[in-house]
Structure formats: C-alpha cells, structure tokens
N, C-alpha and C. Protein backbone atom coordinates (compact mmCIF):
# COMPACT_ATOMS: atom_id res chain seq x y z
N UNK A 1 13.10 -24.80 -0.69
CA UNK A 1 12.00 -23.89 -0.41
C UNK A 1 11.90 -22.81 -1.51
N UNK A 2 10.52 -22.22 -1.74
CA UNK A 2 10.17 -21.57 -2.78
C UNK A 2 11.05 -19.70 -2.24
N UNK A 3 11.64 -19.25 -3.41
CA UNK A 3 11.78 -18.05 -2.93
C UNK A 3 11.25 -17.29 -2.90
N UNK A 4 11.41 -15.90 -2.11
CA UNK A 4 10.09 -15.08 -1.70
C UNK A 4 9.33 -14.65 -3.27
N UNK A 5 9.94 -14.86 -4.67
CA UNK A 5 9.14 -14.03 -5.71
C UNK A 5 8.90 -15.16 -6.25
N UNK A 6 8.89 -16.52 -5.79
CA UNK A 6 8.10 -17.25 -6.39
C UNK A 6 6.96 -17.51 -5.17
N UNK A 7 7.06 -17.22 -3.72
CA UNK A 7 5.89 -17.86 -3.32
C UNK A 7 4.85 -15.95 -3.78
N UNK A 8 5.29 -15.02 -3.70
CA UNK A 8 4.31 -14.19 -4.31
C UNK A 8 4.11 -13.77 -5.46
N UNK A 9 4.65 -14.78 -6.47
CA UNK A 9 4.03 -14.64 -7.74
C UNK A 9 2.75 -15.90 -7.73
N UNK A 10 2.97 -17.17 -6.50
CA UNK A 10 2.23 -18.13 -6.45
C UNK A 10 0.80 -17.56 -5.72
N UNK A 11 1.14 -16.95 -5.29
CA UNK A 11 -0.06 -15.64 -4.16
C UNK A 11 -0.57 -15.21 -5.00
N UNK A 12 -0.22 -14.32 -5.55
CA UNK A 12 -0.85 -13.42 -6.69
C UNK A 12 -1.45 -13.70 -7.69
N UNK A 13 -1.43 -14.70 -8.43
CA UNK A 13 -1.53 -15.63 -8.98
C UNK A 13 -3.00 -16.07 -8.64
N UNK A 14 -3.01 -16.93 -7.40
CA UNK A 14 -4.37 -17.10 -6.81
C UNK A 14 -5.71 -15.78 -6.62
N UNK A 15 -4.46 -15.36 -6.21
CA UNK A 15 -5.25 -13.81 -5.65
C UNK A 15 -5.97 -13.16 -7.17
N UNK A 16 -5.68 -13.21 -8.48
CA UNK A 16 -6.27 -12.83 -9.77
C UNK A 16 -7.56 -14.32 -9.85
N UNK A 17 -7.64 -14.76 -9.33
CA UNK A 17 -8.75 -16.29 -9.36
C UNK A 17 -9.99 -15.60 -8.57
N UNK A 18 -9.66 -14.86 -7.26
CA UNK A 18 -10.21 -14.54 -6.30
C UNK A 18 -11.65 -14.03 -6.96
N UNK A 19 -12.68 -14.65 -6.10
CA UNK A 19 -14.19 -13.91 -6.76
C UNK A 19 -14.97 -13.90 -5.12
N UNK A 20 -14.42 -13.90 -4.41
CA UNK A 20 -15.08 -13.95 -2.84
C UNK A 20 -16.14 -12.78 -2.37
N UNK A 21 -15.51 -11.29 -2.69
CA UNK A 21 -16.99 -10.19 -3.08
C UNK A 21 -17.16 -9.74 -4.27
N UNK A 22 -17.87 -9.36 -4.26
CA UNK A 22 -18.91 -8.58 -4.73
C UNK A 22 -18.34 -7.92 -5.65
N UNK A 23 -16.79 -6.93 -5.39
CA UNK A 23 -16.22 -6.09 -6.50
C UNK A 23 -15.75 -6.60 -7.28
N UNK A 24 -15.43 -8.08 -7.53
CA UNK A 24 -14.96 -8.88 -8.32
C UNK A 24 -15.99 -9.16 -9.87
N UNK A 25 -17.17 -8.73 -9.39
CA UNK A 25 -18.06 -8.86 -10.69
C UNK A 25 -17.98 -7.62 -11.14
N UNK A 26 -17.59 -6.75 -11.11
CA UNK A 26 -18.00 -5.49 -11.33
C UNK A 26 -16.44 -4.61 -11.94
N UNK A 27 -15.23 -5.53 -11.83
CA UNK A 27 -14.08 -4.81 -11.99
C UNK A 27 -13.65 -5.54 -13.54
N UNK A 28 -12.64 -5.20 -14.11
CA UNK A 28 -11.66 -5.90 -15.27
C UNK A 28 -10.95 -6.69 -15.06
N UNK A 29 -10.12 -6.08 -14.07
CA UNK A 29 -8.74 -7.50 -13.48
C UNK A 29 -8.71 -6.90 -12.04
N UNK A 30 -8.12 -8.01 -11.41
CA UNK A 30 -7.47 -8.01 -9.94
C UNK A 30 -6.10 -7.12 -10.05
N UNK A 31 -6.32 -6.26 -9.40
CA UNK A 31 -4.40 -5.93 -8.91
C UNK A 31 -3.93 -6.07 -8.00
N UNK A 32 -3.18 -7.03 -8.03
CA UNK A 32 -2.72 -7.94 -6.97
C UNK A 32 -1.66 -6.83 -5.94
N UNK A 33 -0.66 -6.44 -6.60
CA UNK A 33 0.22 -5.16 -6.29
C UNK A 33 1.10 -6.07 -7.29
N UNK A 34 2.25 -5.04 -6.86
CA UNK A 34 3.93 -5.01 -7.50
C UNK A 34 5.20 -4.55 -7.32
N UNK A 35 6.12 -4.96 -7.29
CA UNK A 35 7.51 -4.24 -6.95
C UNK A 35 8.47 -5.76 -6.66
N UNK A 36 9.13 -5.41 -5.68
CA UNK A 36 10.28 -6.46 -5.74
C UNK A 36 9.97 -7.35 -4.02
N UNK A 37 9.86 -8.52 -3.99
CA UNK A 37 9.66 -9.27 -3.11
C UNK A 37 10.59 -9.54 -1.80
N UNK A 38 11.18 -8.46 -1.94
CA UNK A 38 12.72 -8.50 -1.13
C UNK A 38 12.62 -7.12 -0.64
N UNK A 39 11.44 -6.26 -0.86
CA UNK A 39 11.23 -5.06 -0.63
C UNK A 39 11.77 -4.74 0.64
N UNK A 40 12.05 -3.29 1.05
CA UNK A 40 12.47 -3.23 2.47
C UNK A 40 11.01 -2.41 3.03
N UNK A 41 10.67 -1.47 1.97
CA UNK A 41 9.25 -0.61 2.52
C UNK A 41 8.11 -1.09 1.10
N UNK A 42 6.85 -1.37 1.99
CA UNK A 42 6.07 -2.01 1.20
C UNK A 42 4.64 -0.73 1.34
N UNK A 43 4.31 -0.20 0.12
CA UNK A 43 3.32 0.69 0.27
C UNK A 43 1.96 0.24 0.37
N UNK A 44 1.12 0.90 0.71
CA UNK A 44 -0.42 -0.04 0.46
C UNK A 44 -1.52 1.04 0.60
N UNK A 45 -1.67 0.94 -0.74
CA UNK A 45 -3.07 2.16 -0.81
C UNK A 45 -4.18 1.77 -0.49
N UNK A 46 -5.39 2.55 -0.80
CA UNK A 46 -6.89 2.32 -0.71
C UNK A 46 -7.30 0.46 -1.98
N UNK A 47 -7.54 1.12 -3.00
CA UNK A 47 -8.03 0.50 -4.27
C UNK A 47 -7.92 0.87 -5.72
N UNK A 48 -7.67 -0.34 -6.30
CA UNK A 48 -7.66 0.29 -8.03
C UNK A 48 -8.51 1.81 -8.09
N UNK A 49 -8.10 2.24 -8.89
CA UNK A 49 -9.00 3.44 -9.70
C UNK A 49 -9.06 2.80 -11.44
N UNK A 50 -9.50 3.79 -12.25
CA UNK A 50 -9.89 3.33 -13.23
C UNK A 50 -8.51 2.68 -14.16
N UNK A 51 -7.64 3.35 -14.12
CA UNK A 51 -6.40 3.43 -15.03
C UNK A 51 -5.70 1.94 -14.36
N UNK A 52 -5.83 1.97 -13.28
CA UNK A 52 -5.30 0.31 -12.47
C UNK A 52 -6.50 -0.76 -12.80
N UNK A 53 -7.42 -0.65 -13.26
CA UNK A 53 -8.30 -1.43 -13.76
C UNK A 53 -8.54 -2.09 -14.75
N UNK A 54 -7.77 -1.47 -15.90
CA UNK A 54 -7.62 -1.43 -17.18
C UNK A 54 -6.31 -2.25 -16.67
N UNK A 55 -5.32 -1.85 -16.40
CA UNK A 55 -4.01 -2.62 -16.48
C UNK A 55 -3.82 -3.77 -15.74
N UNK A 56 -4.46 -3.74 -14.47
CA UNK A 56 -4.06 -4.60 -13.87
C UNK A 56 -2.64 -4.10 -12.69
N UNK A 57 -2.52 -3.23 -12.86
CA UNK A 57 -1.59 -2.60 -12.12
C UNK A 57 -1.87 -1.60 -11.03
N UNK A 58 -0.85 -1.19 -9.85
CA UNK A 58 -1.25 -0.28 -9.24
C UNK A 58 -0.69 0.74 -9.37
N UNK A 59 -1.53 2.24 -9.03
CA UNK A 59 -1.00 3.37 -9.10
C UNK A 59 -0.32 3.78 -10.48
N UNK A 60 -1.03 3.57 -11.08
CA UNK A 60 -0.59 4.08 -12.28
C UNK A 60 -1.29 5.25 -13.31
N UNK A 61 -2.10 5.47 -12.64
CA UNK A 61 -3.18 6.94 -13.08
C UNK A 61 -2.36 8.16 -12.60
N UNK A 62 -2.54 8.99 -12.02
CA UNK A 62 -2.29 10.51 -11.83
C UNK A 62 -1.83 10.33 -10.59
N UNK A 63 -2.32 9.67 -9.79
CA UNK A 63 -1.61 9.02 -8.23
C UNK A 63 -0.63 8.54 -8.52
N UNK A 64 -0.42 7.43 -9.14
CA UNK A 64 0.71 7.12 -9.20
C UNK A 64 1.71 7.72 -9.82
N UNK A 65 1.82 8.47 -11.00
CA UNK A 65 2.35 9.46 -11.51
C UNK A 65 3.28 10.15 -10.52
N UNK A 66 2.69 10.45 -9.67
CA UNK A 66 3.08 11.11 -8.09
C UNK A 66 3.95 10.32 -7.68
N UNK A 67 3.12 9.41 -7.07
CA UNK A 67 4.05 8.46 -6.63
C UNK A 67 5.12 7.97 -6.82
N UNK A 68 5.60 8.00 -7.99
CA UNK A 68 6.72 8.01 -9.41
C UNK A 68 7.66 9.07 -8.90
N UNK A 69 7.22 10.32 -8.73
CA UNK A 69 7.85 10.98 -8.68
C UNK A 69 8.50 11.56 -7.39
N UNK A 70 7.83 11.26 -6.37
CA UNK A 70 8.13 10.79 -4.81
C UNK A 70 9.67 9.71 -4.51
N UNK A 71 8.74 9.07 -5.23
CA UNK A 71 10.12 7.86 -4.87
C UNK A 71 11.40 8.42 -5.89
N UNK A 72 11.39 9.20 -6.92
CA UNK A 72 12.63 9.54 -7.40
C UNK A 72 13.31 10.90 -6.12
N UNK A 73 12.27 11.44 -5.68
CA UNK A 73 12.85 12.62 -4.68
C UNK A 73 13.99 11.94 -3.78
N UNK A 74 13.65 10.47 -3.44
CA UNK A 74 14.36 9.54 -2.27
C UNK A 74 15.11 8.24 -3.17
N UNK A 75 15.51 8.48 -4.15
CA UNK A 75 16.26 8.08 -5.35
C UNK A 75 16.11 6.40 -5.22
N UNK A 76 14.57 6.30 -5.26
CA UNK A 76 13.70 4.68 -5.31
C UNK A 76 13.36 4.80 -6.36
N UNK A 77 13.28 3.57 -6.70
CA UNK A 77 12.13 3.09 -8.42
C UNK A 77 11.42 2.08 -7.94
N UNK A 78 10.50 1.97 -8.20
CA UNK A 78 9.14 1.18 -7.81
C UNK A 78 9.24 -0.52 -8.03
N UNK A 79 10.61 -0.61 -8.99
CA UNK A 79 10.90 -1.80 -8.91
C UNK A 79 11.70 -2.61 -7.33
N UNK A 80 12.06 -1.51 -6.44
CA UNK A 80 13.13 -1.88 -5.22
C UNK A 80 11.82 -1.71 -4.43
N UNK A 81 10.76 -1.47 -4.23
CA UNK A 81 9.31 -1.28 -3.28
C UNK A 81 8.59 -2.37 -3.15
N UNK A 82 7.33 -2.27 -2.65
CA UNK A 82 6.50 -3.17 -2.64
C UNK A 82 4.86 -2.21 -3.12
N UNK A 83 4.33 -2.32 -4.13
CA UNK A 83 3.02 -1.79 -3.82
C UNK A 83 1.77 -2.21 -4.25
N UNK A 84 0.64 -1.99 -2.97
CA UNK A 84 -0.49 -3.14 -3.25
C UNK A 84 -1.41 -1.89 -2.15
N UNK A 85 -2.55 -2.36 -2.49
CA UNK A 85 -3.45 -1.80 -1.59
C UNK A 85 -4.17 -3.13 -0.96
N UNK A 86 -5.81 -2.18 0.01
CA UNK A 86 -6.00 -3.25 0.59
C UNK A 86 -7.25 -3.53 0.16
N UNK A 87 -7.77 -3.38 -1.09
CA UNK A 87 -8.78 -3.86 -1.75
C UNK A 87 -8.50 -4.65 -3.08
N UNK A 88 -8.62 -5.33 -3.93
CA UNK A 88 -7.69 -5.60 -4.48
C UNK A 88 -8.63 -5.66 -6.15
N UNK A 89 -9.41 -5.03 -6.02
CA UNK A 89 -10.45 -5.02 -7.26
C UNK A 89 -11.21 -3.46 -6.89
N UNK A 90 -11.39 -2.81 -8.15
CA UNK A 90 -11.63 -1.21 -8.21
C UNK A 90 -13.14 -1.54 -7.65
N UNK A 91 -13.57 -0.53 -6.77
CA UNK A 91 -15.08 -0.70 -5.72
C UNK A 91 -15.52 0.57 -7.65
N UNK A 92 -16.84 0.30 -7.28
CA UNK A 92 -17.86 1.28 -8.62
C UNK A 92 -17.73 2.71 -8.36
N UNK A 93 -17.08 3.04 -9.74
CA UNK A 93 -17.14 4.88 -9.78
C UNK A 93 -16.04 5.30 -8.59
N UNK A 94 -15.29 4.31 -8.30
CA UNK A 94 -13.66 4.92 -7.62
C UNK A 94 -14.79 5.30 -5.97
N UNK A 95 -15.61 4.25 -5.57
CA UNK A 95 -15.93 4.86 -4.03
C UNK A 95 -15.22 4.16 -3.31
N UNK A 96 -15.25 4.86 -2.47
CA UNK A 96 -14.42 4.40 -1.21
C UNK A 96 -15.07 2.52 -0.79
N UNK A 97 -13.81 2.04 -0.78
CA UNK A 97 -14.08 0.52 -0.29
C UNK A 97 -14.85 0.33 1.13
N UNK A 98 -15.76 -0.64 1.59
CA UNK A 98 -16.57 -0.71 1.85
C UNK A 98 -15.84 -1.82 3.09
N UNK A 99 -15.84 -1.68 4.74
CA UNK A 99 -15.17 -2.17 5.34
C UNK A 99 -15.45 -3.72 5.31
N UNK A 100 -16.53 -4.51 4.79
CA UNK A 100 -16.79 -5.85 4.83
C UNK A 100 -15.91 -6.09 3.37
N UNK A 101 -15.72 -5.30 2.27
CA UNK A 101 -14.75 -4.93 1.09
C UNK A 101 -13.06 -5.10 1.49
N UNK A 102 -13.22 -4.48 2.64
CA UNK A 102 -11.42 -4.86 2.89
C UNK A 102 -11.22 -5.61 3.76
N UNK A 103 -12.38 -6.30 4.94
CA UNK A 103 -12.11 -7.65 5.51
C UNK A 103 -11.93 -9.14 4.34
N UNK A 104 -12.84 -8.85 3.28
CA UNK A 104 -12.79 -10.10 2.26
C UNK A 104 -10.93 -9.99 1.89
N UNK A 105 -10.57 -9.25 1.64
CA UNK A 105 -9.33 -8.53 1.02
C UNK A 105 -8.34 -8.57 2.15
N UNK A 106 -8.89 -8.95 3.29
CA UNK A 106 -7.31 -8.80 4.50
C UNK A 106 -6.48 -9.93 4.35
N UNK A 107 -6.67 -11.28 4.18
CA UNK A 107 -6.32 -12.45 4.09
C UNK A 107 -4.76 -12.51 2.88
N UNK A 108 -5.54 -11.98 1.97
CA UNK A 108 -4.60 -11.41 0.73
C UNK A 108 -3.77 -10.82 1.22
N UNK A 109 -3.66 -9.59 1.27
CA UNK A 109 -2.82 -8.68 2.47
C UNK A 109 -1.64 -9.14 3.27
N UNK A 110 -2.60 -9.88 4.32
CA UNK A 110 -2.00 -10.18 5.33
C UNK A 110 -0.50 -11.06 4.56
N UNK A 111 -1.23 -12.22 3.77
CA UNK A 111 -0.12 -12.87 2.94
C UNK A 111 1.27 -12.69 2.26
N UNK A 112 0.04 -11.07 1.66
CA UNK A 112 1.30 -10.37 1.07
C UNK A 112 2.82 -9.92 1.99
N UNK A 113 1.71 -9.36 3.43
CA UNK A 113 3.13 -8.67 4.34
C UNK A 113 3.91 -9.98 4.79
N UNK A 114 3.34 -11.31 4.78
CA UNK A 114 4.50 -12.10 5.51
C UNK A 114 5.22 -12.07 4.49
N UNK A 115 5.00 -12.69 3.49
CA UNK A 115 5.93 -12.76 2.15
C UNK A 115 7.69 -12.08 2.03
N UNK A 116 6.70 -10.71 1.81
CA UNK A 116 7.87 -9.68 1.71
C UNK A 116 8.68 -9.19 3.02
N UNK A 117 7.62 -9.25 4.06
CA UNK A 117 8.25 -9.29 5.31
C UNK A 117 9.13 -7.66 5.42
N UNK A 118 8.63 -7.05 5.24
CA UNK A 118 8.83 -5.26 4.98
C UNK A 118 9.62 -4.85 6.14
N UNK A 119 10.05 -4.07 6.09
CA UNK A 119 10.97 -3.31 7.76
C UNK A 119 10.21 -2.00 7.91
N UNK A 120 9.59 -1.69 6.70
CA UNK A 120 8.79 -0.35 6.62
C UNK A 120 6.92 -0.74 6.03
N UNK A 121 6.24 -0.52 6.72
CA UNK A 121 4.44 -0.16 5.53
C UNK A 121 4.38 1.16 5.81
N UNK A 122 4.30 1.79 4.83
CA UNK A 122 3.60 2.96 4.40
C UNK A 122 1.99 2.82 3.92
N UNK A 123 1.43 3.68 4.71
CA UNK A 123 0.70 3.61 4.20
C UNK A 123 -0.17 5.11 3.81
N UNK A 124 -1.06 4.55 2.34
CA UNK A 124 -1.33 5.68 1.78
C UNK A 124 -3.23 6.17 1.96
N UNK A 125 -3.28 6.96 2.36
CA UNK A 125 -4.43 7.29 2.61
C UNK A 125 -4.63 6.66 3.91
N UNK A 126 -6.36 7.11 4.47
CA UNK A 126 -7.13 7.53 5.83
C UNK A 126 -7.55 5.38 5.78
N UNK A 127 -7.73 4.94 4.59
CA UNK A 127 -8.39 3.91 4.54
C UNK A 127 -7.67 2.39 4.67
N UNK A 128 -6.38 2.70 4.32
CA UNK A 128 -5.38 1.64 4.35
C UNK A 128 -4.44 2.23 5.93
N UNK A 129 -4.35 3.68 5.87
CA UNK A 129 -4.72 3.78 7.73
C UNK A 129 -5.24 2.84 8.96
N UNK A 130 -6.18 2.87 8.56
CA UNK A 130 -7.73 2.89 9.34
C UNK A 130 -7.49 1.31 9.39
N UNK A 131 -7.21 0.52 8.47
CA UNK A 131 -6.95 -1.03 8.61
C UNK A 131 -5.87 -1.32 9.71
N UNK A 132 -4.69 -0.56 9.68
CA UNK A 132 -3.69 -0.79 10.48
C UNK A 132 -3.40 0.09 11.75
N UNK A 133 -3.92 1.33 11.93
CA UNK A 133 -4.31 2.41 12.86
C UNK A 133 -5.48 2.43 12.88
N UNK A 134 -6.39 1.63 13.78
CA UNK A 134 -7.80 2.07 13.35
C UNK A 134 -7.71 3.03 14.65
N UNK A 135 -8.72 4.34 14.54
CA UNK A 135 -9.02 5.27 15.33
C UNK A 135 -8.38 6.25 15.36
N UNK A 136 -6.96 6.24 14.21
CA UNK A 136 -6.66 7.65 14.51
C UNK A 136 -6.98 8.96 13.24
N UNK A 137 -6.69 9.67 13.43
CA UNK A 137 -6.96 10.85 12.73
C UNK A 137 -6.08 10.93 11.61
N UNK A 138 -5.93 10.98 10.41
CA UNK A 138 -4.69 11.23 9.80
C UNK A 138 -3.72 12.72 9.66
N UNK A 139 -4.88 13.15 9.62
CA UNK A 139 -4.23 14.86 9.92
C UNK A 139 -3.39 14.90 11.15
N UNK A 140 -3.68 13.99 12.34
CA UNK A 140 -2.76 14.00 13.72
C UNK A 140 -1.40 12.93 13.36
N UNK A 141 -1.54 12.03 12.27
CA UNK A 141 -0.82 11.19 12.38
C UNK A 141 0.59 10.63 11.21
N UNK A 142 -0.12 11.25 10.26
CA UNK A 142 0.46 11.46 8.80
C UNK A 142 2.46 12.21 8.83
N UNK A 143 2.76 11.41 8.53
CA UNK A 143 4.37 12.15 8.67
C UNK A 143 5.15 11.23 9.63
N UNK A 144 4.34 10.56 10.90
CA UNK A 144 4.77 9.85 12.51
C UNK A 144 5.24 8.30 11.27
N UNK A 145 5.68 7.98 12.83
CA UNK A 145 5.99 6.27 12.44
C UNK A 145 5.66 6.00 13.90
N UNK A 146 4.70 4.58 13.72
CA UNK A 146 4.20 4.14 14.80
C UNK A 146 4.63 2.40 14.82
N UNK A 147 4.75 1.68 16.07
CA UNK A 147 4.77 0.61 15.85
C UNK A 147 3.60 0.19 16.58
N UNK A 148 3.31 -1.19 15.72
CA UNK A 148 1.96 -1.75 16.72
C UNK A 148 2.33 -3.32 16.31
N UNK A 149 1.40 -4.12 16.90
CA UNK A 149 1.59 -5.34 17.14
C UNK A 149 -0.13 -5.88 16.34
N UNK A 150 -0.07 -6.29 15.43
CA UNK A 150 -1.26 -6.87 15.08
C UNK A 150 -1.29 -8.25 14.72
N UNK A 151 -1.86 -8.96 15.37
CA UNK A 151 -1.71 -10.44 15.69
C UNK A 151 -1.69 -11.35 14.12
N UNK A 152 -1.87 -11.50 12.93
CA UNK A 152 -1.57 -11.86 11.47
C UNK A 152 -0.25 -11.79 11.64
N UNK A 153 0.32 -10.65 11.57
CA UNK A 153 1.75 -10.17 10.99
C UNK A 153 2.44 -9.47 11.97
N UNK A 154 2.15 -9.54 13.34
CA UNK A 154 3.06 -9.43 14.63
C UNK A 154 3.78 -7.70 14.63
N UNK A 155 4.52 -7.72 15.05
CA UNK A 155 5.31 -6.17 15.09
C UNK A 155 5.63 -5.94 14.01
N UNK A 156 4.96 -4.69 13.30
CA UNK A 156 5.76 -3.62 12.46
C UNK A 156 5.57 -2.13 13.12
N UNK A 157 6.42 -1.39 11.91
CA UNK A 157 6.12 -0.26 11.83
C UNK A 157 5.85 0.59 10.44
N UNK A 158 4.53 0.90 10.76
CA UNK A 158 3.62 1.87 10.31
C UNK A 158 3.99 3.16 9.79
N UNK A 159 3.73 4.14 8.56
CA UNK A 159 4.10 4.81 8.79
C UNK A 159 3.16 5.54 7.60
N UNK A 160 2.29 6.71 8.34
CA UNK A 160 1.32 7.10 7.13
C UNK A 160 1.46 8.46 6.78
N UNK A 161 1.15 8.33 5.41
CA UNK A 161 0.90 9.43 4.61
C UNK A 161 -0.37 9.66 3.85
N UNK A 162 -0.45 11.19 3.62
CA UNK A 162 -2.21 11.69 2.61
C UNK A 162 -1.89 10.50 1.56
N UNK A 163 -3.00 10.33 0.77
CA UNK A 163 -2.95 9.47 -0.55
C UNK A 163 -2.07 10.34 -1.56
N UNK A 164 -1.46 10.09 -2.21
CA UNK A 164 -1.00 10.70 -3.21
C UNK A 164 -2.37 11.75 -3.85
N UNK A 165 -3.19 11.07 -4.54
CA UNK A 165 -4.56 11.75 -5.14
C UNK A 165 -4.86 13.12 -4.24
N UNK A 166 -4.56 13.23 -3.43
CA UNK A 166 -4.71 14.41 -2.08
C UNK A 166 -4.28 15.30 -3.01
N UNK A 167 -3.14 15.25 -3.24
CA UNK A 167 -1.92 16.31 -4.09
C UNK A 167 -2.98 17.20 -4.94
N UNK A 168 -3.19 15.70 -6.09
CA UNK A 168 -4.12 16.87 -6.95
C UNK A 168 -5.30 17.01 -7.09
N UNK A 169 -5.88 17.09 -5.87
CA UNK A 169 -7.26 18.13 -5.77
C UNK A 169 -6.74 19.06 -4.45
N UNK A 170 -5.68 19.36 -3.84
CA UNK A 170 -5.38 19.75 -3.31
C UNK A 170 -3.97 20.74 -3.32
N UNK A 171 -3.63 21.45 -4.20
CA UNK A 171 -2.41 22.17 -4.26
C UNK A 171 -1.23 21.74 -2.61
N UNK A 172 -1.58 22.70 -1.65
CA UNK A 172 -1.22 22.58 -0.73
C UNK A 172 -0.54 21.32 -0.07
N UNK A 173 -1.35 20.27 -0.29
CA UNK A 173 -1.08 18.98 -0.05
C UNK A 173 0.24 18.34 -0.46
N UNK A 174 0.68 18.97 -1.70
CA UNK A 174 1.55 18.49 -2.20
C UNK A 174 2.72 18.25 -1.51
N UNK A 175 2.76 19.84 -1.09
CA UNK A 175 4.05 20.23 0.03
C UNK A 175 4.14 19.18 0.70
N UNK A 176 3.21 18.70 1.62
CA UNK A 176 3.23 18.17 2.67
C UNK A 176 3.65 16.95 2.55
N UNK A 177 2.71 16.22 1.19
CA UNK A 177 3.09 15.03 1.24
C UNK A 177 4.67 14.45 0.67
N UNK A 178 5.27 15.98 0.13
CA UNK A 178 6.71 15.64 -0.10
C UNK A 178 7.61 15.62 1.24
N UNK A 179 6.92 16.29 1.68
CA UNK A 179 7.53 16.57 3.33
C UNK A 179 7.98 15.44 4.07
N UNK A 180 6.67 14.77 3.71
CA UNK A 180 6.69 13.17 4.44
C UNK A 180 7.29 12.51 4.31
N UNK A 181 7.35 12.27 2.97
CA UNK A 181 7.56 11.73 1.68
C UNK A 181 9.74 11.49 2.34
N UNK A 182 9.71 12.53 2.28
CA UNK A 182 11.53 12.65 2.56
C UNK A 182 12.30 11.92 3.82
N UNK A 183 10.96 12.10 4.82
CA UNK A 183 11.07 11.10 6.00
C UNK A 183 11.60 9.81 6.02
N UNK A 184 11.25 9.12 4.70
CA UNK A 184 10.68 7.41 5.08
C UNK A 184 12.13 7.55 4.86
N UNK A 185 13.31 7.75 4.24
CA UNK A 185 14.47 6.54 4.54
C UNK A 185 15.10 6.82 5.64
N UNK A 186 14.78 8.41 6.30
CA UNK A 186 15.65 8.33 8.26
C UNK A 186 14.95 7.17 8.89
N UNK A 187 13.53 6.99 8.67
CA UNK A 187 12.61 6.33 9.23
C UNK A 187 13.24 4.75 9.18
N UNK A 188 13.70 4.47 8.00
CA UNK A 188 13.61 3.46 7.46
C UNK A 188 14.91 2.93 8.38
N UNK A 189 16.40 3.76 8.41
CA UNK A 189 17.19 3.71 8.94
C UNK A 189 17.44 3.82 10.46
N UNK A 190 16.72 4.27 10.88
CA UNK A 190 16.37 4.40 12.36
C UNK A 190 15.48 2.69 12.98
N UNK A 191 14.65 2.24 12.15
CA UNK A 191 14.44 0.43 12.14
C UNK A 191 15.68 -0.30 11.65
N UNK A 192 16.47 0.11 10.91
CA UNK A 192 17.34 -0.96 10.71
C UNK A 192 18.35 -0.71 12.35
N UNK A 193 18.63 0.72 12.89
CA UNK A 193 19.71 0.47 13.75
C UNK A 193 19.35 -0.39 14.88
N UNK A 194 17.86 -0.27 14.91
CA UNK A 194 17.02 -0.91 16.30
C UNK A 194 17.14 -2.22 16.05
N UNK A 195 17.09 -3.16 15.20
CA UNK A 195 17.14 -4.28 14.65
C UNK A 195 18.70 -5.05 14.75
N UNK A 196 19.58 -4.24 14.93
CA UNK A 196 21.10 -4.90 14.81
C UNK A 196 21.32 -5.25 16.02
C-alpha cells in the first residue's frame, strides 16, 4: 500500500490538473497545501492570496510570515504540520471565496483530511470556520475546541482561530491570536489522552 506522502503527493498532484471552477482560469497555480503527511494538527485557511499564487504555496505572504512565527512560539516548523485551505486557487483581487467556490473545492479537502488523518484542524479564519462550524460566530468561538461529526471525515476536533491577516490590519488581534495560538498543544494533548 501507498504511503500516506505518496498517496498525497498522488492527490495533489491531481488536484494542480483541477479546472472544475471558475477560479481556475483566473489564478497562476493551484495550491494544493503542504507540510508533512503524518501531520498531527492540520491547518486550513480561507484561499491563496497573491504571494501563494505566484508560488504555488500556502501562506507565505505576510500571513504566513505570522504564521511562521506562531508555530515557532509552540516550537513547530511547518514542515511537522499540515497546511491547505479550502479553496485551492486565489478567488480575483484576494475576495472572499464564494460558497459554490468552496463546495467545488470540498472533495479536495475532504481527501486531504482522510489522508493525513489529523488529531487536530485548526482552523484559520470565519470562512474555513463556516465550512466546518457552520453558524457560529467566531468572536464566540475562536480559542474553544469543538468536536463534531461530519459525515466525509467522521469525528474530529475543530479548533478555530482569527486568520492570521487579522493581526495585521488589526494591532490588537495579535495578542489574541497568540493567545490561542499557545492553546493548540494542551489541546492537542488533551485528544491524545482521550484516544488511549
């Protein structure tokens, strides 16, 4: 049997072929995501921005920058993670993805989480939220860990934070999202004891 970083390099792979909407004419490359296939917490933002468009990579503009620097606070490197969003081609002028935009894009997704099979999703922003919490508030929810049952990929747990990008148009934000930010490995450890 194929191992998990060859069946999601075989995913990903496909997933750069992908022309199913609309943002696919309109972007440079697919970013499929990245990190290590054995991940224990798998992140998942909104969508490329411009700087992930150009590369082909995620989070690698001023968000990710952050993000970089997050995961060193909790002494991670982005190579031991998982990170992908749930659009998988930059929507025009960095707008917000378009919900028939991240149903074309769930399939991908969904693939991705069996794959890696995560003990943790984080997720970043109201929009990659909203896919896996739909209805709640993020301001009520941001910091929590929730579990839910969604019939693709069965029981996980959830666990959301502001987008990184929050930070910087937002001073204040920052705090917070380091706040959070410090959470995920009690979080993380508190699923592994439940699991033994």
């Amino acid at each position: 049997m194929a191992s998990k970083t060859e069946q999601l390099d075989k995913l990903n792979g496909f997933m750069s072929e992908c022309s199913k909407c609309a943002l696919r004419a309109g972007c440079t490359r697919v970013v499929p995501g990245e990190g290590s296939a054995e991940a224990e917490i798998m992140f998942i933002g909104e969508g490329p921005g411009k700087k992930e468009d150009e590369l082909g990579r995620p989070f690698v503009g001023a968000a990710g920058k952050f993000l970089d620097e997050m995961l060193a606070i909790i002494k991670l490197k982005r190579e031991q993670v998982y990170i992908a969003n749930v659009v998988k081609c930059r929507p025009p002028g960095n707008r917000d993805p378009l919900p028939e935009e991240v149903a074309e894009c769930w399939p991908w997704l969904v693939e991705q989480i069996k794959i890696i099979d995560p003990k943790l999703i984080v997720t970043l922003g109201r929009h990659s939220m909203e896919r896996f919490l739909p209805n709640q508030k993020i301001s009520e929810v941001h910091g929590k860990a929730m579990r839910r049952e969604i019939p693709e990929i069965g029981k996980r747990v959830f666990y959301t934070l502001y987008h990184p990008a929050a930070a910087l148009y937002n001073g204040s934000m920052r705090e917070v999202l380091i706040k959070d930010f410090r959470r995920i490995l009690r979080v993380l450890e508190k699923i592994k004891k439940e699991s033994l």
